[in-house]
Protein backbone atom coordinates (compact mmCIF):
# COMPACT_ATOMS: atom_id res chain seq x y z
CA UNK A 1 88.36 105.69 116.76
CA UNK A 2 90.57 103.05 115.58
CA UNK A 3 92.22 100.72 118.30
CA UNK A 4 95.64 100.79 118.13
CA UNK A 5 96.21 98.42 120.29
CA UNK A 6 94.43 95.70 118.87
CA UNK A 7 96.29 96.54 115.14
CA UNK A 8 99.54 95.67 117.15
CA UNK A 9 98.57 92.45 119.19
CA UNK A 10 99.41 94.33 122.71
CA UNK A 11 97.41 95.60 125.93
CA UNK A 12 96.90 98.84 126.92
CA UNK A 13 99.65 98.70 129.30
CA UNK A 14 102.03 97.73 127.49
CA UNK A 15 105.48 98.56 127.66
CA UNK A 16 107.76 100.18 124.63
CA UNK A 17 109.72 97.33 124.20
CA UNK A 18 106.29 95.22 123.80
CA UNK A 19 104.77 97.77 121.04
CA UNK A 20 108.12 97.42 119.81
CA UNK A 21 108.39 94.00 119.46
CA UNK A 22 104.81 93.25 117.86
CA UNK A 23 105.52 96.26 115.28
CA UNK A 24 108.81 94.44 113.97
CA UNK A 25 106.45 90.91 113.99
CA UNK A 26 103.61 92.25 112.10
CA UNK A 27 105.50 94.70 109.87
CA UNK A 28 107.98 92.09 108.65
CA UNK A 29 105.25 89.46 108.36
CA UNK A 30 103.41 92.27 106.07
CA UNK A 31 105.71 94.12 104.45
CA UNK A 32 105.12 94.30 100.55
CA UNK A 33 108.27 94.22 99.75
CA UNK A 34 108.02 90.44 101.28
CA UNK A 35 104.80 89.49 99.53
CA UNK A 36 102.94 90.68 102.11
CA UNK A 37 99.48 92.64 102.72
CA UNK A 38 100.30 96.75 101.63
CA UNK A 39 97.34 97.91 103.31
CA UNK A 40 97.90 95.70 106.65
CA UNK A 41 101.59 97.70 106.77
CA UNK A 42 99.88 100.78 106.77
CA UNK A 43 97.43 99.90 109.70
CA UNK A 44 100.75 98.53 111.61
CA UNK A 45 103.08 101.22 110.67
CA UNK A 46 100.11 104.23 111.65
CA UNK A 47 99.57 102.28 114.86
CA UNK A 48 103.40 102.12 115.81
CA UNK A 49 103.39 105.95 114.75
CA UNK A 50 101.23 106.60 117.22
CA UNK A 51 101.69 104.37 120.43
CA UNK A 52 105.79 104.53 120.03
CA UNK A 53 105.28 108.61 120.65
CA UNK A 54 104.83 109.06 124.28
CA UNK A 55 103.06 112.40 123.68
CA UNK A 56 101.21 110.73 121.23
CA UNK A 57 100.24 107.40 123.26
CA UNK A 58 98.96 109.66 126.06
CA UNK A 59 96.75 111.89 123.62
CA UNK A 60 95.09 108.63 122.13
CA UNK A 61 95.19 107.46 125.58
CA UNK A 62 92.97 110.12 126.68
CA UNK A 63 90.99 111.76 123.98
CA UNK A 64 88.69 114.40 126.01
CA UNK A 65 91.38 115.46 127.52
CA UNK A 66 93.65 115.84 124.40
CA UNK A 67 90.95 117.95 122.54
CA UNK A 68 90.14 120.55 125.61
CA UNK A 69 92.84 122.46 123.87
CA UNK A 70 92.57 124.29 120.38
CA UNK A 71 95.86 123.83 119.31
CA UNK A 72 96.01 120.46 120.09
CA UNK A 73 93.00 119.49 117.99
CA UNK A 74 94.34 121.43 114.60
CA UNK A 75 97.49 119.04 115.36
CA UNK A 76 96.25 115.97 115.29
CA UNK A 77 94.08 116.84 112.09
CA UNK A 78 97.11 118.05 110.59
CA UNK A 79 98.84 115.15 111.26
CA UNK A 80 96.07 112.59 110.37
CA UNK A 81 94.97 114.52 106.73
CA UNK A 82 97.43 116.66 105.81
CA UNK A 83 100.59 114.81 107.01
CA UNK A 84 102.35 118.07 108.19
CA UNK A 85 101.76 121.18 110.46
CA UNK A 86 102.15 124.32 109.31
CA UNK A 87 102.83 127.12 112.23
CA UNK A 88 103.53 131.20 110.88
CA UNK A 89 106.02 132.77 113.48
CA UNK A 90 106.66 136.41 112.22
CA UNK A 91 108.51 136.06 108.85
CA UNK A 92 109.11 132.16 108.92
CA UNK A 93 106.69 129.07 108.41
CA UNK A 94 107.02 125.77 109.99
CA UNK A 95 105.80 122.54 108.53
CA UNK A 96 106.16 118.73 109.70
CA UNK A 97 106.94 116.17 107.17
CA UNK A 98 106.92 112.41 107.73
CA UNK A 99 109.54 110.57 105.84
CA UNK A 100 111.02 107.05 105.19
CA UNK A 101 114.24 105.61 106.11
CA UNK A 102 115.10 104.94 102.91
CA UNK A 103 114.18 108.92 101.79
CA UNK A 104 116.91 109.15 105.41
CA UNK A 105 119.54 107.13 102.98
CA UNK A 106 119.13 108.61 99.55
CA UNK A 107 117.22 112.08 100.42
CA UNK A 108 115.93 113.88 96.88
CA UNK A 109 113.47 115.90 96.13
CA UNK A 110 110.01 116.26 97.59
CA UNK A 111 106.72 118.33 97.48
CA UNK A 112 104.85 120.11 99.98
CA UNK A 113 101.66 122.06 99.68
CA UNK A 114 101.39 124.99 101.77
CA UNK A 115 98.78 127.76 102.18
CA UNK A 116 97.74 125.97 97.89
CA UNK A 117 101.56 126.48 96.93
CA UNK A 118 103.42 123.44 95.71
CA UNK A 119 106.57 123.70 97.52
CA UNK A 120 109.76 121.83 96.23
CA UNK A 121 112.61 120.63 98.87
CA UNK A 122 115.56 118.55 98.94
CA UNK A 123 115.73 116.76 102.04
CA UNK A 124 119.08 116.30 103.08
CA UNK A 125 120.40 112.38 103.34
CA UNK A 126 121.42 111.44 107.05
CA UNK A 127 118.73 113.60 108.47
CA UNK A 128 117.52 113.19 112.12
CA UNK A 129 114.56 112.18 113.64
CA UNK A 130 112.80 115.48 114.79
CA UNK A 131 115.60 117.51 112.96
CA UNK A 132 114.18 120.84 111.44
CA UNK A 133 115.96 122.08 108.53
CA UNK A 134 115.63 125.29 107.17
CA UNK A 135 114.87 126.62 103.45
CA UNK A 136 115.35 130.33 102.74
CA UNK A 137 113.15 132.53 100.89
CA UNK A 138 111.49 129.64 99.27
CA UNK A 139 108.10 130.82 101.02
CA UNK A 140 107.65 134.24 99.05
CA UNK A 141 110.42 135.65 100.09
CA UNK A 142 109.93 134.51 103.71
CA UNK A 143 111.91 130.55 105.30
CA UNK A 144 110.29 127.47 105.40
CA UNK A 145 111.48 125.71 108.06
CA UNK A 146 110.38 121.54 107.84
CA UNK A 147 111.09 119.39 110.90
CA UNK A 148 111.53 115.94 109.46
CA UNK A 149 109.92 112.93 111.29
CA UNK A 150 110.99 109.28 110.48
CA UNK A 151 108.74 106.14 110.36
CA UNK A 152 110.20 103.18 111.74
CA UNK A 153 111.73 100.28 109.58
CA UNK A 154 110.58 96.58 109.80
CA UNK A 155 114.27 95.45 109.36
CA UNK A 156 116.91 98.53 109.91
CA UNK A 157 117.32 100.30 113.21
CA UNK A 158 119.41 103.29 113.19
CA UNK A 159 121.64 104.65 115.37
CA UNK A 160 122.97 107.74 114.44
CA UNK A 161 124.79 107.03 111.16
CA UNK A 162 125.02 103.74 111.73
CA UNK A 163 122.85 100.78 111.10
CA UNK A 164 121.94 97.88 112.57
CA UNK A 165 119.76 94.71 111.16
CA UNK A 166 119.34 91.17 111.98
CA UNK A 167 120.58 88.81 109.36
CA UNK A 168 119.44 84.46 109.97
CA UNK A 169 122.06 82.02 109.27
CA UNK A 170 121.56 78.12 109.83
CA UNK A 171 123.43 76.54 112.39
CA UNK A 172 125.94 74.82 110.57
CA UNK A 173 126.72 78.03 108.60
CA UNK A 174 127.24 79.71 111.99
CA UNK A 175 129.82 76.55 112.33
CA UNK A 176 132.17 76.14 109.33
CA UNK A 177 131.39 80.21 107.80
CA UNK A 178 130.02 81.60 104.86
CA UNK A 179 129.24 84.26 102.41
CA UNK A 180 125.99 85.86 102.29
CA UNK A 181 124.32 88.92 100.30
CA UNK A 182 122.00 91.43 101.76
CA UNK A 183 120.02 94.58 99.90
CA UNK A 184 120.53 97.67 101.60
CA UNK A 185 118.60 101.17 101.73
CA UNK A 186 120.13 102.36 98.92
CA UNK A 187 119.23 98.91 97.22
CA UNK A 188 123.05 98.24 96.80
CA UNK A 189 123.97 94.41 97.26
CA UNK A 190 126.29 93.82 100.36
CA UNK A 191 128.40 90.86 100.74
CA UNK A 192 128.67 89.40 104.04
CA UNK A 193 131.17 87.02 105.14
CA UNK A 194 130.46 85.02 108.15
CA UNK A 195 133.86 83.85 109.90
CA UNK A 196 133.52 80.12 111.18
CA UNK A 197 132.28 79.23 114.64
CA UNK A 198 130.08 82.46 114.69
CA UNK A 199 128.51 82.78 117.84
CA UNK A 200 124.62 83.49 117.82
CA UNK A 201 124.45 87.33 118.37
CA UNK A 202 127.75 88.05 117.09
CA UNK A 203 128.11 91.40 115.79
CA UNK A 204 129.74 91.78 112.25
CA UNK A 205 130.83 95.35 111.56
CA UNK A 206 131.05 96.71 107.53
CA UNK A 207 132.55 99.82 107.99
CA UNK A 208 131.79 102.59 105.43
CA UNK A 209 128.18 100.64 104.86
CA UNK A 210 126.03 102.85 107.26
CA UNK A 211 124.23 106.52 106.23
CA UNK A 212 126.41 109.49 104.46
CA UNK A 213 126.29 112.97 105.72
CA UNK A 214 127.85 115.80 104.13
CA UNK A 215 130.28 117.10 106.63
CA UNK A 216 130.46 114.01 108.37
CA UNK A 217 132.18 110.74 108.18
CA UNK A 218 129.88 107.95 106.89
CA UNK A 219 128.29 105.59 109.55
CA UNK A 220 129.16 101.65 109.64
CA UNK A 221 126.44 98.79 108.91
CA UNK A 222 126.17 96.35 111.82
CA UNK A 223 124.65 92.70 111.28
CA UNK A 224 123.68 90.74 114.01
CA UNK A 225 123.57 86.79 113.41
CA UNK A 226 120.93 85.16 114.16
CA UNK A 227 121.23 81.68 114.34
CA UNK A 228 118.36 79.11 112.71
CA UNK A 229 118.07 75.40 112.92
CA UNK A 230 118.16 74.39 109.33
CA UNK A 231 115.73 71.33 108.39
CA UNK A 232 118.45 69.68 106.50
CA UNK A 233 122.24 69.31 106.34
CA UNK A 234 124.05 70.11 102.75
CA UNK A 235 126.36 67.41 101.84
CA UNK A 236 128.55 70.45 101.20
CA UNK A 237 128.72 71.65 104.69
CA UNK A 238 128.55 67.94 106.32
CA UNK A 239 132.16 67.84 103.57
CA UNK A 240 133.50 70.70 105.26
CA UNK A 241 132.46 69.47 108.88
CA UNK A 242 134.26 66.21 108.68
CA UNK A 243 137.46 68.17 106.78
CA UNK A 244 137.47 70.77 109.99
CA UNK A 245 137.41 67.73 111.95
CA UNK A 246 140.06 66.08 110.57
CA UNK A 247 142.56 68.98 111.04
């Protein structure tokens, strides 16, 4: 059995906000879009699956216990080699699905294979963790019914419609302002402008820049600043702190 733990960094006993914390370490420090090791961000990002899911942490937790139960044990092989669960109840069939957040932001078209049938479904954007969303008659004649589940992200957090990232500025652009782009889940470029004398952990709101629902209003983006100590000052910005000064 492969030790979750270890993958992550963290002790047995440790607490959400640890696992937490060492998933958004490891995943940004491997995340391919970064340069980073694609098969290391799988170990990380099946690890955090696992220990962030308190039902799930327990199971792993306690293995003999977990597979006393029939059901249980056609779960977790479900989960591990098929990637989704598929329960008849009378005319309907359910099936789990584990998606990104970026398939949250743009949704589109995927394919599941149930019972050797190649199943096509849209999944709908601004979808919810847990959320199961129904598809009639697509199963001969009968509903599938797919409860989406969402892997975390190394840099958004979501929260609701809106979302939420960290963003680094150095110090002195945290002083005097600035302008700064950012790529967002639906790989759009987003301008944003940091007013001057930006506290560390200021929250800058873009409203309109979060996830789209139909029927609903779309969220906001927020950035939090996060403050670094540059290794060098720009003559530009040491301009610009003596012309503040002088006013």
């Amino acid at each position: 059995m492969k030790d979750y733990y270890q993958t992550l960094g963290v002790d047995r006993k440790a607490s959400d906000a640890d696992i937490k914390r060492a998933y958004r370490k490891l995943a940004s420090q491997h995340h391919p879009d970064r340069g980073g090791d694609a098969n290391a961000f799988k170990q990380v990002q099946e690890a955090y699956d696992i220990l962030s899911d308190n039902r799930k942490r327990a199971e792993y937790d306690n293995p003999q216990g977990f597979f006393t139960q029939r059901g249980n044990f056609d779960d977790i092989l479900n989960q591990y080699f098929t990637h989704f669960d598929v329960r008849s109840q009378m005319r309907n069939t359910r099936a789990v699905m584990w998606i990104s957040m970026k398939d949250v932001a743009t949704g589109g078209e995927r394919v599941i294979n149930i019972n050797n049938l190649a199943l096509s479904v849209e999944i709908p954007p601004g979808v919810n963790h847990c959320e199961a969303v129904r598809y009639p008659q697509l199963l001969q004649g009968n509903d599938l019914i797919v409860e989406y589940r969402i892997h975390g992200h190394p840099v958004w957090q979501r929260d609701g419609l809106d979302l939420l990232r960290e963003v680094e500025f150095d110090f002195w652009e945290c002083l005097v302002g600035t302008e700064k782009s950012i790529v967002d889940l639906y790989d759009k470029t987003i301008k944003i402008k940091l007013p001057e004398m930006s506290r560390p952990g200021t929250m800058l709101r873009l409203q309109g820049k979060g996830l789209a629902r139909r029927g609903h209003n779309t969220g906001d983006m927020f950035v939090k600043v996060k403050a670094v100590l540059p290794n060098s000052i720009p003559i530009n910005i040491l301009d610009a702190i003596k012309d503040h000064q002088n006013k």
